[in-house]
N, C-alpha and C. Protein backbone atom coordinates (compact mmCIF):
# COMPACT_ATOMS: atom_id res chain seq x y z
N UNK A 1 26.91 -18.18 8.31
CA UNK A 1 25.74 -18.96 8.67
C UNK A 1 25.35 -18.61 10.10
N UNK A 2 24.12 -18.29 10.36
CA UNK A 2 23.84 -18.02 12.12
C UNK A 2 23.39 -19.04 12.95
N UNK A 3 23.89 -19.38 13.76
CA UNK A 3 23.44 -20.57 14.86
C UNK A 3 21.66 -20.16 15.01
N UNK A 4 21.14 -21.34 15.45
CA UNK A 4 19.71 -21.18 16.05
C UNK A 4 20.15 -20.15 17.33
N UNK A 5 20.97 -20.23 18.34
CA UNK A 5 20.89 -19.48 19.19
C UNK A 5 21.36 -18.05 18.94
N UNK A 6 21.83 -18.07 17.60
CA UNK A 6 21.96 -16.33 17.43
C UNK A 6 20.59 -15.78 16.76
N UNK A 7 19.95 -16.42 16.37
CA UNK A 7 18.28 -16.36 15.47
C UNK A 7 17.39 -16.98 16.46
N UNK A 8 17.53 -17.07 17.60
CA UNK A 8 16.31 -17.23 18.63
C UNK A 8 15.96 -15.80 18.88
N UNK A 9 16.71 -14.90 19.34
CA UNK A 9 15.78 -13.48 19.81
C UNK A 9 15.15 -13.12 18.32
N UNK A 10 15.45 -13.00 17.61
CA UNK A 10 14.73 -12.73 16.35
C UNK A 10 13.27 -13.29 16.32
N UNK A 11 13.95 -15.15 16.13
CA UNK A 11 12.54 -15.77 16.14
C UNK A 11 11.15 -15.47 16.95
N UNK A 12 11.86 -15.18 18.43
CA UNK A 12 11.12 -14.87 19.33
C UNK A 12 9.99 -14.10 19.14
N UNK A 13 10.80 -12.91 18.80
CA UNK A 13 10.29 -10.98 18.33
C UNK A 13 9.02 -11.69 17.21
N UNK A 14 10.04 -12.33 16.00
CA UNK A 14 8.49 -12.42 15.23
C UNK A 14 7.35 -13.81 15.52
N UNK A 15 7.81 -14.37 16.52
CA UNK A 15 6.26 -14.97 17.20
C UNK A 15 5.31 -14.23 17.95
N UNK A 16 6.37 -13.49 18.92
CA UNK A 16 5.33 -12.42 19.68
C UNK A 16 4.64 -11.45 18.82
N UNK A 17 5.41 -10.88 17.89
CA UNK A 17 4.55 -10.03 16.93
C UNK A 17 3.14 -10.86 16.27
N UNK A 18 3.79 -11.91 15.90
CA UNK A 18 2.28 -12.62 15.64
C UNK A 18 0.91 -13.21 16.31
N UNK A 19 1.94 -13.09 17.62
CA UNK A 19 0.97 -13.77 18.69
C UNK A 19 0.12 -12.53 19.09
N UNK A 20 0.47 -11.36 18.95
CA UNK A 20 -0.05 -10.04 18.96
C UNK A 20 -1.14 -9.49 18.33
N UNK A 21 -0.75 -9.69 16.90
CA UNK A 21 -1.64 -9.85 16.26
C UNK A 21 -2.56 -10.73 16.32
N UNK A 22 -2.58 -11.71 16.46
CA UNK A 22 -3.90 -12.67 16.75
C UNK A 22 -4.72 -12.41 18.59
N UNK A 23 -3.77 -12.39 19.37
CA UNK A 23 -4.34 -11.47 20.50
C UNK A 23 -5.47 -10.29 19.99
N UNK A 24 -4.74 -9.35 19.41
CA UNK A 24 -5.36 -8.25 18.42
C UNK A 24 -6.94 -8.97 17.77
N UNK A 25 -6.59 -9.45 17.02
CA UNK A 25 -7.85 -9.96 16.81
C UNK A 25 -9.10 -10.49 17.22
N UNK A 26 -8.56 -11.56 18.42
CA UNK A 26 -9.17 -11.69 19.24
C UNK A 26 -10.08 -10.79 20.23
N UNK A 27 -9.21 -9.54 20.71
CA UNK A 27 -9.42 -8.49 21.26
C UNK A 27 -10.54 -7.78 20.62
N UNK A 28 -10.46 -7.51 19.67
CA UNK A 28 -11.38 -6.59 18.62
C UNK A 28 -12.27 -7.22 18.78
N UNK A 29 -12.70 -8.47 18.06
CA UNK A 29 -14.03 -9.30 18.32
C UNK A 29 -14.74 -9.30 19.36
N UNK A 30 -13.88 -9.49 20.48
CA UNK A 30 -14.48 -9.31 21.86
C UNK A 30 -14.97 -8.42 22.42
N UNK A 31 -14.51 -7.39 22.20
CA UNK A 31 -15.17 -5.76 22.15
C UNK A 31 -16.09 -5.17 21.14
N UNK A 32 -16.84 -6.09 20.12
CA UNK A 32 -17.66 -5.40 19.06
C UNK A 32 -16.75 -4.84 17.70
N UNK A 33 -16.05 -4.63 18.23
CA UNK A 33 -15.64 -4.34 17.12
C UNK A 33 -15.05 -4.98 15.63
N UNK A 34 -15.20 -5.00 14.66
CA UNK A 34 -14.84 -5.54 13.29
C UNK A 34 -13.18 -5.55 13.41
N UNK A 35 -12.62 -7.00 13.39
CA UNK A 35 -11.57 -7.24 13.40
C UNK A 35 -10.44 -6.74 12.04
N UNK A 36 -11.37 -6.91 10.85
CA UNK A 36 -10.67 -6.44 9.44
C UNK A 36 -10.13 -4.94 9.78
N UNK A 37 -11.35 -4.31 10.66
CA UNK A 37 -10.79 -2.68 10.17
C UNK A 37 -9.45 -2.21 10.88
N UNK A 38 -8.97 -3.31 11.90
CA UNK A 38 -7.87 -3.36 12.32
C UNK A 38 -6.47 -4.11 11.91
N UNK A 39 -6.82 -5.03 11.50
CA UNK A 39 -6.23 -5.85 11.21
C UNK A 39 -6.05 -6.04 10.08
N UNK A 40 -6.24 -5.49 8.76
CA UNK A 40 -6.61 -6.23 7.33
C UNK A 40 -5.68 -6.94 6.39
N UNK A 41 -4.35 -6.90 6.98
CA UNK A 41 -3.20 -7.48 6.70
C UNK A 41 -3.87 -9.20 6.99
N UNK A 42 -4.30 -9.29 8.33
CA UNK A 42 -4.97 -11.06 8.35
C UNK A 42 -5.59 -11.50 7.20
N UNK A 43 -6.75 -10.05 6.62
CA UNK A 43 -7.10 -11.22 5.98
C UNK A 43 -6.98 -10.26 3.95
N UNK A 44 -5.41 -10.33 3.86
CA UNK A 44 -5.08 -9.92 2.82
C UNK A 44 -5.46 -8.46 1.57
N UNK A 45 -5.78 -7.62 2.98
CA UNK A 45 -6.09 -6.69 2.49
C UNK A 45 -5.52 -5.18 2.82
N UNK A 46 -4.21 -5.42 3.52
CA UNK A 46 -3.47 -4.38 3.51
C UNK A 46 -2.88 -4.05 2.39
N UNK A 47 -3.05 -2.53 2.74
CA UNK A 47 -2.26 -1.29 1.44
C UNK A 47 -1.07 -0.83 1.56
N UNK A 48 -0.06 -1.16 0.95
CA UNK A 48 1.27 -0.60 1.76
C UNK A 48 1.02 0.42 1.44
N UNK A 49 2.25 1.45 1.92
CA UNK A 49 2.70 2.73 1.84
C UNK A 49 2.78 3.27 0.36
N UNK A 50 3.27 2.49 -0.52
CA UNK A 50 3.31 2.49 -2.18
C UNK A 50 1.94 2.81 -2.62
N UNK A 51 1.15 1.88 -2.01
CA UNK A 51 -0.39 1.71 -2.56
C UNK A 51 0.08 0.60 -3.21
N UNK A 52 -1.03 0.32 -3.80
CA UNK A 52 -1.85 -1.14 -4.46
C UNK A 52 -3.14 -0.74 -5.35
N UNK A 53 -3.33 -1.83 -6.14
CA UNK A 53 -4.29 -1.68 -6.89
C UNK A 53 -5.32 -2.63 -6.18
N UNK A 54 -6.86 -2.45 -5.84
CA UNK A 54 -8.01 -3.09 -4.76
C UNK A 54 -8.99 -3.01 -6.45
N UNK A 55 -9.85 -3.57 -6.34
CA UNK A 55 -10.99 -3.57 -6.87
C UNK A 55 -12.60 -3.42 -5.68
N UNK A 56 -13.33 -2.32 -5.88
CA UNK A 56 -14.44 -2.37 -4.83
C UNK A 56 -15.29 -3.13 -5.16
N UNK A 57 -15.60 -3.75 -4.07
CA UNK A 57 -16.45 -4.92 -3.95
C UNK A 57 -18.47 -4.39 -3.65
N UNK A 58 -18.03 -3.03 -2.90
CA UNK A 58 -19.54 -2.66 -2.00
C UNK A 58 -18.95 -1.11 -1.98
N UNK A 59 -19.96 -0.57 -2.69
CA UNK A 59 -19.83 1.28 -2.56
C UNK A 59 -20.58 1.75 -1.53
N UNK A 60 -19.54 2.24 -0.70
CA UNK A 60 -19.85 2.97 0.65
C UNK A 60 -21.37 3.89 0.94
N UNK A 61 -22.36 4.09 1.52
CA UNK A 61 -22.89 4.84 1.79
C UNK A 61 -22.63 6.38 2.25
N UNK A 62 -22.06 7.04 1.27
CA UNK A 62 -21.75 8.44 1.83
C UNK A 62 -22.11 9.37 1.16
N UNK A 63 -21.84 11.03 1.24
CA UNK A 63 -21.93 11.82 1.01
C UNK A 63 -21.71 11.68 -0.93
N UNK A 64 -20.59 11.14 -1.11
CA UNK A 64 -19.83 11.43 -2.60
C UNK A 64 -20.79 10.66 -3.57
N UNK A 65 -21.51 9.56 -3.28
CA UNK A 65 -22.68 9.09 -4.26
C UNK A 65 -23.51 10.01 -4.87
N UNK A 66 -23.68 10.71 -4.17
CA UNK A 66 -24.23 12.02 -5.00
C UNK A 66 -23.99 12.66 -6.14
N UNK A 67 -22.43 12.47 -5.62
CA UNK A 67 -21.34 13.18 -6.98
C UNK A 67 -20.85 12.42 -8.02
N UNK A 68 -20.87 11.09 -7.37
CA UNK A 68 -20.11 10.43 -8.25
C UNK A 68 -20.71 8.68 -8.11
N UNK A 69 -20.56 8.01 -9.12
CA UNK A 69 -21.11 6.78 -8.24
C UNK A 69 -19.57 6.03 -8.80
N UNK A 70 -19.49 4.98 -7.85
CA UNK A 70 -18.13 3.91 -8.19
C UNK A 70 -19.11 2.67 -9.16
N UNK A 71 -18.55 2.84 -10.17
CA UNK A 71 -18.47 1.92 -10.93
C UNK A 71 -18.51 0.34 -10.36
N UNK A 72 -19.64 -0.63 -10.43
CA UNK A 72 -19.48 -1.66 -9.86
C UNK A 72 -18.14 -2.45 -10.24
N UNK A 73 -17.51 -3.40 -9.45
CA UNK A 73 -16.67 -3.56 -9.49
C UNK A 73 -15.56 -3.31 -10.73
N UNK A 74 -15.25 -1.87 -10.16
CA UNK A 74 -13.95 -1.08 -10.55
C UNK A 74 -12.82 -1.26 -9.92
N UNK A 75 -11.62 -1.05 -10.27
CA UNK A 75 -10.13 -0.76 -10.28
C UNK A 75 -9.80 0.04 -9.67
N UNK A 76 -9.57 0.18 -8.94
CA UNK A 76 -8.58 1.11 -8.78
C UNK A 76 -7.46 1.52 -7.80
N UNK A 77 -6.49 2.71 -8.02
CA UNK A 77 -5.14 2.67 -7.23
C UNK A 77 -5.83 3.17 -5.66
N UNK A 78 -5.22 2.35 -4.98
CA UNK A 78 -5.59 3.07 -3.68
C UNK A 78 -4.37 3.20 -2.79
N UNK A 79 -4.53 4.38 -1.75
CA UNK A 79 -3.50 4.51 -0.57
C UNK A 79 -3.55 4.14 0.37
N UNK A 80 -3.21 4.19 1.65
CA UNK A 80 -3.42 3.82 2.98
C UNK A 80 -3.65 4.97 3.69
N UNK A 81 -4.37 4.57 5.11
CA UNK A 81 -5.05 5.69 5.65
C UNK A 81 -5.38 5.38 7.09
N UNK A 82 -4.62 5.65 7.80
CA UNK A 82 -5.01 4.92 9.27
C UNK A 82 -5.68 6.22 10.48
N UNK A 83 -6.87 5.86 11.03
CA UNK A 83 -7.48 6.35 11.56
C UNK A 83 -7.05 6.86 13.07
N UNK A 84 -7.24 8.37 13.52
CA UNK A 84 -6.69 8.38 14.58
C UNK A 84 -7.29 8.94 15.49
N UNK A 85 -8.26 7.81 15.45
CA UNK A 85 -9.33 7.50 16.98
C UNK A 85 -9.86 6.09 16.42
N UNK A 86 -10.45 5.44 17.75
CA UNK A 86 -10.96 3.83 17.75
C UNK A 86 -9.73 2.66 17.91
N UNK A 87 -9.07 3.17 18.40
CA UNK A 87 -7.80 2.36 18.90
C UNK A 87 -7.94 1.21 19.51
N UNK A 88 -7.49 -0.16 19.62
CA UNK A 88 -7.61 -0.85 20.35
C UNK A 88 -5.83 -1.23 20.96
N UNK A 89 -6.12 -1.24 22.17
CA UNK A 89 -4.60 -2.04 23.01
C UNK A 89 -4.53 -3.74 22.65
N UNK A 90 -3.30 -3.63 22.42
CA UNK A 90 -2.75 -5.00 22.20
C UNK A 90 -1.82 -5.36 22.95
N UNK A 91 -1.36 -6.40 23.76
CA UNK A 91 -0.41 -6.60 24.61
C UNK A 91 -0.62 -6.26 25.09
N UNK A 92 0.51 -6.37 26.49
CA UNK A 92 0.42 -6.18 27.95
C UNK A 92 1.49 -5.28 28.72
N UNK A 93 1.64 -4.34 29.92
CA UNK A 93 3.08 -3.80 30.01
C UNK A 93 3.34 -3.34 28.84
N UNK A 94 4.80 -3.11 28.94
CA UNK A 94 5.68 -2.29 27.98
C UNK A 94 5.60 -3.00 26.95
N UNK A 95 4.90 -4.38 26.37
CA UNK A 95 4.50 -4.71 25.06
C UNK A 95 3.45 -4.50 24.20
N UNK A 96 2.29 -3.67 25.45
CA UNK A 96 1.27 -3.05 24.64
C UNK A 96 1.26 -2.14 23.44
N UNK A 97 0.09 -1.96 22.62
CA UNK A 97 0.24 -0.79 21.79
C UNK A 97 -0.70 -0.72 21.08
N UNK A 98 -0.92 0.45 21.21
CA UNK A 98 -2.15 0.82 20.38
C UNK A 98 -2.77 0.63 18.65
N UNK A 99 -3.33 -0.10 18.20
CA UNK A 99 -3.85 -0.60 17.17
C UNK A 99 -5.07 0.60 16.35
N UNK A 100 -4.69 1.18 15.57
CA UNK A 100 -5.88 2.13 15.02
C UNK A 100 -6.55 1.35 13.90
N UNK A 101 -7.90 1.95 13.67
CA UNK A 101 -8.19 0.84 11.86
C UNK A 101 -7.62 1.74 10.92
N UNK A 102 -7.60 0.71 9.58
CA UNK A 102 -7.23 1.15 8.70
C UNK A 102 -8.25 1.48 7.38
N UNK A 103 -7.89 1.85 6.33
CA UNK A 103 -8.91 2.19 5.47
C UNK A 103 -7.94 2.28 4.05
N UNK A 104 -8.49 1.78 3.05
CA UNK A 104 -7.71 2.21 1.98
C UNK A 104 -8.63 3.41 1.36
N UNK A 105 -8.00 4.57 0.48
CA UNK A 105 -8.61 5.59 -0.02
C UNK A 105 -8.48 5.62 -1.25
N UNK A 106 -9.41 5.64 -2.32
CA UNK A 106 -9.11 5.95 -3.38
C UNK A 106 -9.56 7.61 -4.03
N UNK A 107 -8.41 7.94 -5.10
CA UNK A 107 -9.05 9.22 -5.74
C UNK A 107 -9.97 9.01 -6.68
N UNK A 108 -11.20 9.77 -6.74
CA UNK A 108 -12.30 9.50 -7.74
C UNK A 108 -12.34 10.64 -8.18
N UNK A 109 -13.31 10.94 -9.54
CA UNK A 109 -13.00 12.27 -9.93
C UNK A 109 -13.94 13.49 -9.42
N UNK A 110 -14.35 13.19 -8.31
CA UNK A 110 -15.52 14.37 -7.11
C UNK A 110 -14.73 14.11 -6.01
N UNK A 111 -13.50 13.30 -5.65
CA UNK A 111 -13.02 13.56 -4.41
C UNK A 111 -12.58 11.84 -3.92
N UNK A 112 -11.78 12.41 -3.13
CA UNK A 112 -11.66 10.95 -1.80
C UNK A 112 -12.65 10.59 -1.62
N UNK A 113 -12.25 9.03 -1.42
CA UNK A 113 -13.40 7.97 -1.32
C UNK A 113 -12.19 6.72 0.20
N UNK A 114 -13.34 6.95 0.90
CA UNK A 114 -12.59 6.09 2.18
C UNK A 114 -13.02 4.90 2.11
N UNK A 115 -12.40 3.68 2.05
CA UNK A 115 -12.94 2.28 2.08
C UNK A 115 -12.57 1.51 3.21
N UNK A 116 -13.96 1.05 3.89
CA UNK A 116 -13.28 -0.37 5.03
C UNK A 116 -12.59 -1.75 4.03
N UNK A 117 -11.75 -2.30 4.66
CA UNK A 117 -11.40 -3.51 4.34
C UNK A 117 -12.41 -4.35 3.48
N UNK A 118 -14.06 -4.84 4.11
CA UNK A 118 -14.86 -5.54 3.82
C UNK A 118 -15.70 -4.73 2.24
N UNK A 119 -14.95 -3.49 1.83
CA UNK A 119 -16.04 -3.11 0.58
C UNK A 119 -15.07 -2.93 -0.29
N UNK A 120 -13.85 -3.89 -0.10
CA UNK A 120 -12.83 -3.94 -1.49
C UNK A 120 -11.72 -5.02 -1.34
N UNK A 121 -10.82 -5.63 -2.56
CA UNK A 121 -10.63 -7.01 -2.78
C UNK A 121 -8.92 -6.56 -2.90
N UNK A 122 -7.74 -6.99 -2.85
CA UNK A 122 -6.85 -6.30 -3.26
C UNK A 122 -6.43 -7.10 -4.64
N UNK A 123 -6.39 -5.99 -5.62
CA UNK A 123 -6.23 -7.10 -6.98
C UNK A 123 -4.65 -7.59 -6.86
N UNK A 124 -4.67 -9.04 -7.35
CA UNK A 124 -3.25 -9.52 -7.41
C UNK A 124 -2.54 -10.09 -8.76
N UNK A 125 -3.47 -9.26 -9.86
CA UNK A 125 -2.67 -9.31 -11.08
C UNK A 125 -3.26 -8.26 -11.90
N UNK A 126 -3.07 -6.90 -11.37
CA UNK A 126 -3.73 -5.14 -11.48
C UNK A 126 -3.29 -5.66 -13.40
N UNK A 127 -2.24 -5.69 -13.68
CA UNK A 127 -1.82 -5.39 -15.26
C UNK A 127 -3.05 -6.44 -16.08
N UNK A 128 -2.60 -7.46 -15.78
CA UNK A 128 -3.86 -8.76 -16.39
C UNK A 128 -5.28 -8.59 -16.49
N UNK A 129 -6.06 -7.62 -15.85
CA UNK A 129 -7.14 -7.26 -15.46
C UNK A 129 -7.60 -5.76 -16.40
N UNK A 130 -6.59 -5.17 -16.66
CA UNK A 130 -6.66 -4.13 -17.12
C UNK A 130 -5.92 -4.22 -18.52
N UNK A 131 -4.87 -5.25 -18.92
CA UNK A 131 -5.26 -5.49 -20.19
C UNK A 131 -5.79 -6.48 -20.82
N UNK A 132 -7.30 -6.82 -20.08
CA UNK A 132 -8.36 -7.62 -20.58
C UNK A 132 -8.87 -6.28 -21.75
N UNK A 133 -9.25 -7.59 -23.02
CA UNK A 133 -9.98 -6.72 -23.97
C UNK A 133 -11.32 -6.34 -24.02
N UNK A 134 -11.58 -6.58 -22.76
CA UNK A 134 -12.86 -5.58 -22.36
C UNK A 134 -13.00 -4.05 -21.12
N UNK A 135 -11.59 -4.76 -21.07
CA UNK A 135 -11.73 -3.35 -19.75
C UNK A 135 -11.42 -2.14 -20.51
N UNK A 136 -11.98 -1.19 -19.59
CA UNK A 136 -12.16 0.43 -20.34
C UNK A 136 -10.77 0.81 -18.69
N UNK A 137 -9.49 1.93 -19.34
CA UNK A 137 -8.97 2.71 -18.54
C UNK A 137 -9.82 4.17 -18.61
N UNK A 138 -9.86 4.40 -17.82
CA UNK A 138 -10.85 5.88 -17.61
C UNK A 138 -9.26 6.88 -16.89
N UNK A 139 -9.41 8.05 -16.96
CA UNK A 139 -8.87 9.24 -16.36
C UNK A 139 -9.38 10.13 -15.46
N UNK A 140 -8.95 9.85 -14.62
CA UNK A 140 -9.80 11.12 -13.88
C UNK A 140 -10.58 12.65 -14.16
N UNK A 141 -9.21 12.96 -15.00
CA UNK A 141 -9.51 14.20 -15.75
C UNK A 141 -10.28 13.84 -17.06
N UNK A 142 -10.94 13.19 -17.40
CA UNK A 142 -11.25 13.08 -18.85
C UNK A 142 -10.85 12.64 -19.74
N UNK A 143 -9.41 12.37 -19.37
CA UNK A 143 -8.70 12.52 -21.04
C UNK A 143 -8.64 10.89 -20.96
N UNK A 144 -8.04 11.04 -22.78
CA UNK A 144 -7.82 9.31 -22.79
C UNK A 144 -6.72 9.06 -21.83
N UNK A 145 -6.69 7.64 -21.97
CA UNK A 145 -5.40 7.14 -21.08
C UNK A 145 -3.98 6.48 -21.82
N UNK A 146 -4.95 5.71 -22.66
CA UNK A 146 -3.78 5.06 -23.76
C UNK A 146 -4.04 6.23 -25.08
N UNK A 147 -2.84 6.19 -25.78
CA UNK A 147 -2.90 7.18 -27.07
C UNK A 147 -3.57 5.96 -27.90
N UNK A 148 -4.79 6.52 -28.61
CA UNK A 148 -5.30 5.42 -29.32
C UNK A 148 -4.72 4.69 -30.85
N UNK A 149 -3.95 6.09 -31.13
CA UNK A 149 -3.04 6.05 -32.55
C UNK A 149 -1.96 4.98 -32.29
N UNK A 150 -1.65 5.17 -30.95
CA UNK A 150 -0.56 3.86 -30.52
C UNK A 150 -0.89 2.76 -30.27
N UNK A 151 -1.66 2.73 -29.79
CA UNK A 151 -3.03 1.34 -29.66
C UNK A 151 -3.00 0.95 -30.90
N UNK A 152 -3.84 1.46 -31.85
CA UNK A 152 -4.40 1.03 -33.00
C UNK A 152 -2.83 -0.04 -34.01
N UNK A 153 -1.30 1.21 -33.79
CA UNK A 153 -0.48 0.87 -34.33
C UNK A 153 -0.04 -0.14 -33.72
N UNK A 154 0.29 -0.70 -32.86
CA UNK A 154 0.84 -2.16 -31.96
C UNK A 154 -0.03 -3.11 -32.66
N UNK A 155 -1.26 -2.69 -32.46
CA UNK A 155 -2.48 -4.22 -32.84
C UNK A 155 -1.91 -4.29 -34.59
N UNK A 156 -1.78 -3.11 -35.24
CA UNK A 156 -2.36 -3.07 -36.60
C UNK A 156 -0.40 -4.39 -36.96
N UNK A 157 0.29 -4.27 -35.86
CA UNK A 157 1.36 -4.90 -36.21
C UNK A 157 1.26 -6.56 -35.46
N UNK A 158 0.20 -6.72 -35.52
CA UNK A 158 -0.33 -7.98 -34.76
C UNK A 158 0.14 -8.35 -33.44
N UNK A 159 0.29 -7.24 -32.80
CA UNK A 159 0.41 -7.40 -31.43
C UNK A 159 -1.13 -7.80 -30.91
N UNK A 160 -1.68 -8.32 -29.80
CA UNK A 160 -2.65 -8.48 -29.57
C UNK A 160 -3.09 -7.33 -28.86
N UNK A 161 -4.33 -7.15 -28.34
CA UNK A 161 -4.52 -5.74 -27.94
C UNK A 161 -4.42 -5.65 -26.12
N UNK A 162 -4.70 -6.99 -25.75
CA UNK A 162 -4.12 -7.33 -24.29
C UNK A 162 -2.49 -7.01 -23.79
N UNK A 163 -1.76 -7.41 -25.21
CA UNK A 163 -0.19 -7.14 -25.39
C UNK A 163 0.28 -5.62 -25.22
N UNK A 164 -0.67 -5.08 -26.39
CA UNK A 164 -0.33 -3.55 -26.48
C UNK A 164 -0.75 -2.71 -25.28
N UNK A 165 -1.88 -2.86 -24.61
CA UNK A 165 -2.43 -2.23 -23.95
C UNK A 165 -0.89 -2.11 -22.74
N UNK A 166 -0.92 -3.50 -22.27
CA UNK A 166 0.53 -4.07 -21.21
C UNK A 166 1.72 -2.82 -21.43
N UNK A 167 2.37 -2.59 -23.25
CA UNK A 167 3.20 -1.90 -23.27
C UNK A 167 2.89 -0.50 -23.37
N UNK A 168 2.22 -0.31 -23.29
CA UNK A 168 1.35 1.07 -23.33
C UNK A 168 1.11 1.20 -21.59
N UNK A 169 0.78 1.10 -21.05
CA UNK A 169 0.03 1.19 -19.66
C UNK A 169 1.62 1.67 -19.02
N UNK A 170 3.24 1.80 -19.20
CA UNK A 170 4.18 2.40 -18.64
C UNK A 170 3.89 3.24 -19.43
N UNK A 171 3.32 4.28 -20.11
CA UNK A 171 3.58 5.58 -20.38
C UNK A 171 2.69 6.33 -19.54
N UNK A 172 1.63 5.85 -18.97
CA UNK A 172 0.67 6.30 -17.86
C UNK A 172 1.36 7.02 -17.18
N UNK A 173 1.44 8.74 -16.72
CA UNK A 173 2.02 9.21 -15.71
C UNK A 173 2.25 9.09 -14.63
N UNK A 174 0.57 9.37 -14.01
CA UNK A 174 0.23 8.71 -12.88
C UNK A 174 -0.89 7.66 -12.63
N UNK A 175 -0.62 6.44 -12.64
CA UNK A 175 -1.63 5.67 -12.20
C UNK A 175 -2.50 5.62 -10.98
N UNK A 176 -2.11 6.44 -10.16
CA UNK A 176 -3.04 7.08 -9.30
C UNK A 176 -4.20 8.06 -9.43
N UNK A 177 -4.14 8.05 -10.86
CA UNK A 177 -5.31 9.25 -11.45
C UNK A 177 -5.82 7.96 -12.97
N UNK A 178 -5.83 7.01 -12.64
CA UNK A 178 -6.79 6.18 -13.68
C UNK A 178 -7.80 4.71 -12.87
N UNK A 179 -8.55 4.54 -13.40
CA UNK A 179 -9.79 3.51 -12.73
C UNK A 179 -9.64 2.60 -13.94
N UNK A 180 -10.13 1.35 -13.41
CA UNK A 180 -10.21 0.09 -14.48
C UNK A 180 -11.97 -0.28 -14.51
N UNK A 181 -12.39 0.45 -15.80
CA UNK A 181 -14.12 -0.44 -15.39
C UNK A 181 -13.50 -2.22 -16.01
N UNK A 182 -15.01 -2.63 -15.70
CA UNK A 182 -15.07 -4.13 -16.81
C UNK A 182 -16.34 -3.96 -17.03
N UNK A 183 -16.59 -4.82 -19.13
CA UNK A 183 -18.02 -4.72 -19.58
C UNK A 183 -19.24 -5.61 -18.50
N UNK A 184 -20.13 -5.03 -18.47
CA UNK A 184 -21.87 -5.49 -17.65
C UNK A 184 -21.78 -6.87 -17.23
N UNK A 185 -21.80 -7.45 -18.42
CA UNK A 185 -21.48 -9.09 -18.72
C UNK A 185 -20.25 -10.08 -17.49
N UNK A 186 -19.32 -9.44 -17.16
CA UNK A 186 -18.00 -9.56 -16.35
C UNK A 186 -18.60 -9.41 -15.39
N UNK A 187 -19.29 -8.00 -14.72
CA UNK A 187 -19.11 -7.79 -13.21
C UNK A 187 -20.52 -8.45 -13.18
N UNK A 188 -21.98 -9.01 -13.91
CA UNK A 188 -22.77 -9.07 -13.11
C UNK A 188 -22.43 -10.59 -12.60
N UNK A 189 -21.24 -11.48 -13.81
CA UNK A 189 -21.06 -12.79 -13.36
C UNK A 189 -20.51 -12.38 -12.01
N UNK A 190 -19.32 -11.74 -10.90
CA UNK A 190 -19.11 -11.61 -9.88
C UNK A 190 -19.48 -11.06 -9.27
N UNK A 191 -20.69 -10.41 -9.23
CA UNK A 191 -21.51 -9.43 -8.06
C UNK A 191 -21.28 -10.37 -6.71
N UNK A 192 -20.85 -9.93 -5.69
CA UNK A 192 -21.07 -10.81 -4.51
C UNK A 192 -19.76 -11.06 -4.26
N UNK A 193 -18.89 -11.01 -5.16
CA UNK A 193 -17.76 -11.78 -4.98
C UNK A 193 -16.46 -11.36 -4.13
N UNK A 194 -15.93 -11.84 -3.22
CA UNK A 194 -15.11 -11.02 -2.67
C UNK A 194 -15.83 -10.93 -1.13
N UNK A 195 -17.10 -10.78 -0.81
CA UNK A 195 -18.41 -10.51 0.24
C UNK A 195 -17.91 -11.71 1.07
């Protein structure tokens, strides 16, 4: 068992870290700058290192619309991506440190797609969402995603197709190379949502 006084420097470390972060925040605002693109862990939208599954909320103005458009609110796997310029200092002395923004990236099938914090949601039940019996899995490459012969056989054994889809979705290689649409009806009820 550890005494409070052997778990005070600990405690300490993670107040100041937090107090840092909200310094941080503070900081950013005060300088113009958008606090999320630094911070997006505050407001539940950090990507770990693993990745995560985000749903986009607002398709970026860039170059790749051309090529490709994102599916209104789509699925998909994204990475992390931290920028290295636009830094902000946090702390003071030898507790300072430099703060870069962050960005989650997703693969689309014309290329990387860079997202701020504010134009995507982080989904927090990716499987539930994707085996709704309206969502479509897409492939990057084209191909199907679920074998449909296996599909068809789970349901045809009265599995439900939300069920099958669930046990089906671990044979996916890489889920970093599939998108989740939802039917018209779904996304125009949440347009906005997430904003």
């Amino acid at each position: 068992m550890t005494s409070l006084t052997e778990a005070a420097p600990h405690i300490r470390s993670l107040v100041a870290m937090k107090e840092h972060a909200d310094d941080g925040w503070s900081i950013a605002a005060s300088i113009g700058a958008e606090p999320s693109m630094h911070f997006p862990e505050q407001d539940g939208k950090a990507v770990p290192e693993e990745g995560t599954w985000i749903i986009v909320v607002e398709e970026p103005m860039t170059e790749l619309r051309s090529r490709f458009r994102v599916p209104e609110l789509s699925m998909w796997r994204a990475r992390p991506h931290q920028l290295n310029s636009g830094a902000i200092t946090v702390g003071h002395g030898k507790q300072a440190a430099k703060v870069y923004p962050k960005q989650a990236v997703i693969a689309t099938p014309r290329g990387d797609l860079h997202l701020w914090p504010h134009e995507y949601v982080v989904a927090n039940r990716p499987m539930e969402l994707a085996s709704d019996p309206g969502a479509t899995l897409n492939s990057l490459g084209g191909q199907p995603v679920l074998d449909e012969e296996q599909l068809f056989y789970l349901m045809s054994r009265g599995i439900p197709r939300h069920e099958a889809v669930m046990l089906l979705f671990d044979k996916v290689t890489s889920l970093d190379f599939v998108y989740v649409t939802f039917p018209k009806e779904v996304t125009d009820v949440l347009v906005g949502a997430g904003h």
